[in-house]
N, C-alpha and C. Protein backbone atom coordinates (compact mmCIF):
# COMPACT_ATOMS: atom_id res chain seq x y z
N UNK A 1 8.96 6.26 1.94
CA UNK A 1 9.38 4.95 1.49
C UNK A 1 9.21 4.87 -0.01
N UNK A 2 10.12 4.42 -0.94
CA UNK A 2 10.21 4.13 -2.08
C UNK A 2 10.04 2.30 -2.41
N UNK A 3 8.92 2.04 -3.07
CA UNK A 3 8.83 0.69 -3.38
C UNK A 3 9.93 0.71 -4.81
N UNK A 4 10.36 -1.02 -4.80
CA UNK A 4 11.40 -0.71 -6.18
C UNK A 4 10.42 -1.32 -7.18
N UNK A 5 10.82 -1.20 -8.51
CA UNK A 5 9.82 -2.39 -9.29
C UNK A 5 10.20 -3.78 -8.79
N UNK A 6 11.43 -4.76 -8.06
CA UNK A 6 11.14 -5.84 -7.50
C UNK A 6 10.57 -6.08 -6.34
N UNK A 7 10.21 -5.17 -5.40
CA UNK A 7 9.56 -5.30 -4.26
C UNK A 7 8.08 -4.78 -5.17
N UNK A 8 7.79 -4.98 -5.58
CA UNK A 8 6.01 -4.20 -5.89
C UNK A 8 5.30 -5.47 -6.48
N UNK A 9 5.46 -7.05 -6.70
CA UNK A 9 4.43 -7.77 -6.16
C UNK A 9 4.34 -8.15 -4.54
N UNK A 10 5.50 -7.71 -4.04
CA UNK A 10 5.50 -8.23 -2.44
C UNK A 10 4.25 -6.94 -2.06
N UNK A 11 4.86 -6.18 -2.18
CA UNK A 11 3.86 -5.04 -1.89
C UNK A 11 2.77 -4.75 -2.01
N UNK A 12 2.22 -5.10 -3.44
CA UNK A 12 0.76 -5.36 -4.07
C UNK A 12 0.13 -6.17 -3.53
N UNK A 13 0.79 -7.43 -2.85
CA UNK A 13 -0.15 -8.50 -2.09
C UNK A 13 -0.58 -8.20 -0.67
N UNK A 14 0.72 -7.27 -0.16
CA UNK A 14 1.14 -7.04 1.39
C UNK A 14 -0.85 -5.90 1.86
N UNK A 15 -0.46 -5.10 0.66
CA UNK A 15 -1.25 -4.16 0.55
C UNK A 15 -2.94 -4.50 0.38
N UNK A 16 -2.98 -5.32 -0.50
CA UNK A 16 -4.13 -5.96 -1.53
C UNK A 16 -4.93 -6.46 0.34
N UNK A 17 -4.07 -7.67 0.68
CA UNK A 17 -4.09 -8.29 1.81
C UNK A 17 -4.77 -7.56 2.78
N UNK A 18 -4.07 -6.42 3.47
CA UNK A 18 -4.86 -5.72 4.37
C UNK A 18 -5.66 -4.50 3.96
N UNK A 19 -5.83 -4.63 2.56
CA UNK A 19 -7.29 -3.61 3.00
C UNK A 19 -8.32 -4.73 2.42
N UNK A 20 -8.35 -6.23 2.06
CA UNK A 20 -9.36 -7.11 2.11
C UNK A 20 -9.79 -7.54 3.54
N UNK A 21 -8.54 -7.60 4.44
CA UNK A 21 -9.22 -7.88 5.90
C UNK A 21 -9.69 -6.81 7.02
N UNK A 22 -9.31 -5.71 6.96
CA UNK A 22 -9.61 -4.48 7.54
C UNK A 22 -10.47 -3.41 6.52
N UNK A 23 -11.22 -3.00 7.20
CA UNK A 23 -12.24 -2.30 6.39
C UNK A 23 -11.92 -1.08 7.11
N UNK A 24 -11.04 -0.54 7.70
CA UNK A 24 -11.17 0.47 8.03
C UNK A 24 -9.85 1.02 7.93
N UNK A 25 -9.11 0.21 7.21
CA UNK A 25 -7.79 0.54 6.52
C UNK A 25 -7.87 0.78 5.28
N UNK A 26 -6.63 1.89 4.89
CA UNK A 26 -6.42 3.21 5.58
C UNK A 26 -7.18 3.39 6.80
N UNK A 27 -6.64 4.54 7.68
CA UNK A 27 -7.80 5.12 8.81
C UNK A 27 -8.59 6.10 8.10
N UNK A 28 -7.85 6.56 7.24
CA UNK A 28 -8.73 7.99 6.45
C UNK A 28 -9.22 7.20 5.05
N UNK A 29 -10.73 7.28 4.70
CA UNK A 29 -11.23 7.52 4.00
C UNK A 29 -10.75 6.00 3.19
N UNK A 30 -10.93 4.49 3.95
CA UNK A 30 -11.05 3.70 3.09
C UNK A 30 -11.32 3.31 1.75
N UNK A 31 -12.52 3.55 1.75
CA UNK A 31 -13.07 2.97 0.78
C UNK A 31 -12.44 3.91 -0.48
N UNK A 32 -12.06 4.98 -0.35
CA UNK A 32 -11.31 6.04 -1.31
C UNK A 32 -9.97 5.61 -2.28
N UNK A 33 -9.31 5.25 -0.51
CA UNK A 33 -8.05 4.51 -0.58
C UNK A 33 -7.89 3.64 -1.53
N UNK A 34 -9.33 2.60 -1.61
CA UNK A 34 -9.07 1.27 -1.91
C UNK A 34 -9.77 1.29 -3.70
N UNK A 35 -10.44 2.23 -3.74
CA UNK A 35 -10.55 2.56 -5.30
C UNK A 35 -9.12 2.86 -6.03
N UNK A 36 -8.67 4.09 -5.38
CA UNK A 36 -7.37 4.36 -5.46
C UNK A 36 -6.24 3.56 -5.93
N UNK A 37 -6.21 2.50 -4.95
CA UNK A 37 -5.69 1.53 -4.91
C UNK A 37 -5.69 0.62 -6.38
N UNK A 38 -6.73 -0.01 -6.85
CA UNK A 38 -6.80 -0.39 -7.97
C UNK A 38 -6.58 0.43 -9.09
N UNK A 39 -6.41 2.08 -9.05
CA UNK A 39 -6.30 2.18 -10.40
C UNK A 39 -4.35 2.75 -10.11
N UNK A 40 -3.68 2.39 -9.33
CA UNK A 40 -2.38 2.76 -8.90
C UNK A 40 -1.60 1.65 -8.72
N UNK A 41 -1.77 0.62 -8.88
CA UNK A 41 -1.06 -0.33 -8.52
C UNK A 41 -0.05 -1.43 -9.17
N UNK A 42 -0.23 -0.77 -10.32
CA UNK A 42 0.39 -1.32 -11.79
C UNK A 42 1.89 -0.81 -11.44
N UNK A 43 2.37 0.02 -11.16
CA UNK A 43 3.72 -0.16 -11.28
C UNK A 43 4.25 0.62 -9.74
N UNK A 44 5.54 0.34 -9.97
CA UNK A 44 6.26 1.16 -8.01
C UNK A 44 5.88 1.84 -8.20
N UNK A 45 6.19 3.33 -9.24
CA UNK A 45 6.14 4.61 -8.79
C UNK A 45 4.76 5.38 -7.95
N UNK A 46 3.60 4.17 -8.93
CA UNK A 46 2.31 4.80 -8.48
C UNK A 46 2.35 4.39 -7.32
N UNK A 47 2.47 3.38 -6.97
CA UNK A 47 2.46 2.68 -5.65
C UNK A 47 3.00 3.66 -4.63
N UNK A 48 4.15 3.63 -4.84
CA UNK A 48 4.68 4.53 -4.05
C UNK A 48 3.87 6.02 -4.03
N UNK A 49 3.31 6.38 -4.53
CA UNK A 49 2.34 7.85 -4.52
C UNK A 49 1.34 7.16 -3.65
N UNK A 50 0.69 6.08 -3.81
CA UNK A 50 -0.20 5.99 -3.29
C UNK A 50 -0.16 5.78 -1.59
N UNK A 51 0.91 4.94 -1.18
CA UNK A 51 1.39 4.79 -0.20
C UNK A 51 1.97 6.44 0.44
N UNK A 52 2.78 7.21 -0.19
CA UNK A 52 2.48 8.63 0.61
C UNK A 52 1.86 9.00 0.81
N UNK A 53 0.30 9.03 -0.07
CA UNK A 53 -0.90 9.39 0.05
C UNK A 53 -2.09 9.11 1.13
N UNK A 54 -2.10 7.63 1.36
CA UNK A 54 -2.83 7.02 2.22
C UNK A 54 -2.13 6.21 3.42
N UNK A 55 -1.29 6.10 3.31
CA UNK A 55 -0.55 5.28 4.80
C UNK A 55 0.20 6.41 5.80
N UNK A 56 -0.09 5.79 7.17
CA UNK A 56 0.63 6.87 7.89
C UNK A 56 1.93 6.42 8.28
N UNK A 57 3.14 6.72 8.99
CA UNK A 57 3.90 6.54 9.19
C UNK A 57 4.35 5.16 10.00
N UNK A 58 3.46 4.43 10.93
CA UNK A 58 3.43 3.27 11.28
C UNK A 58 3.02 2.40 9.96
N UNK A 59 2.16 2.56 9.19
CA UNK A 59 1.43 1.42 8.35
C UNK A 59 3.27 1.41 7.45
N UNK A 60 3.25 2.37 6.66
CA UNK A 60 4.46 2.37 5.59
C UNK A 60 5.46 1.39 6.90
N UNK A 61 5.80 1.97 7.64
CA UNK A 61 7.09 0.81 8.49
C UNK A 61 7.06 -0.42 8.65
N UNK A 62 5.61 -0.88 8.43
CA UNK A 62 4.84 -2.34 8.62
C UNK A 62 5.29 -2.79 7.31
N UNK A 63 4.76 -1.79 6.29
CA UNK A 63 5.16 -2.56 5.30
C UNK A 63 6.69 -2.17 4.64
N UNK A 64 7.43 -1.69 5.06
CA UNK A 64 8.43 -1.83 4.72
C UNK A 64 8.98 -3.56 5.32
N UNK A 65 8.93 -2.92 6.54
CA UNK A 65 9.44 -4.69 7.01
C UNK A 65 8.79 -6.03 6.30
N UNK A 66 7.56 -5.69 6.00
CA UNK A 66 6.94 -6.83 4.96
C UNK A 66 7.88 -7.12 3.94
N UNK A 67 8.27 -5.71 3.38
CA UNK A 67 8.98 -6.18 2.08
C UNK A 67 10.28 -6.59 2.77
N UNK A 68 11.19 -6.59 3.66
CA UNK A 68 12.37 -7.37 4.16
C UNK A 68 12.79 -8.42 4.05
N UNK A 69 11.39 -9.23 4.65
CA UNK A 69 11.16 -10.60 4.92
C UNK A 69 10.59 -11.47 3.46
């Protein structure tokens, strides 16, 4: 999945969102993820690395449809 630069505040929140309410999201290596996370999140492209990196193939589809709606 490719985030665009106009989908990447939908995404940043979509994202931000569930790893503040799930602590065990990602399944691999949360808390990693979620460092990660803050220093990647400034623009799509990183985003998008980061999201190949840490989401599995259900989570990215979740949030694709996030960004749809």
């Amino acid at each position: 999945m490719k985030i665009t630069e106009s989908e990447l505040a939908a995404a940043r929140h979509y994202l931000q969102q569930q790893l503040e309410t799930h602590s065990w999201w990602p399944k691999e290596q949360p808390g990693e993820a979620l460092h990660e996370f803050t220093l990647m999140n400034a623009d799509a492209i990183s985003l998008t690395i980061w999201c190949e990196k840490w989401l599995d193939s259900g989570q990215q589809s979740l949030l694709a449809k996030a960004l749809k709606h």
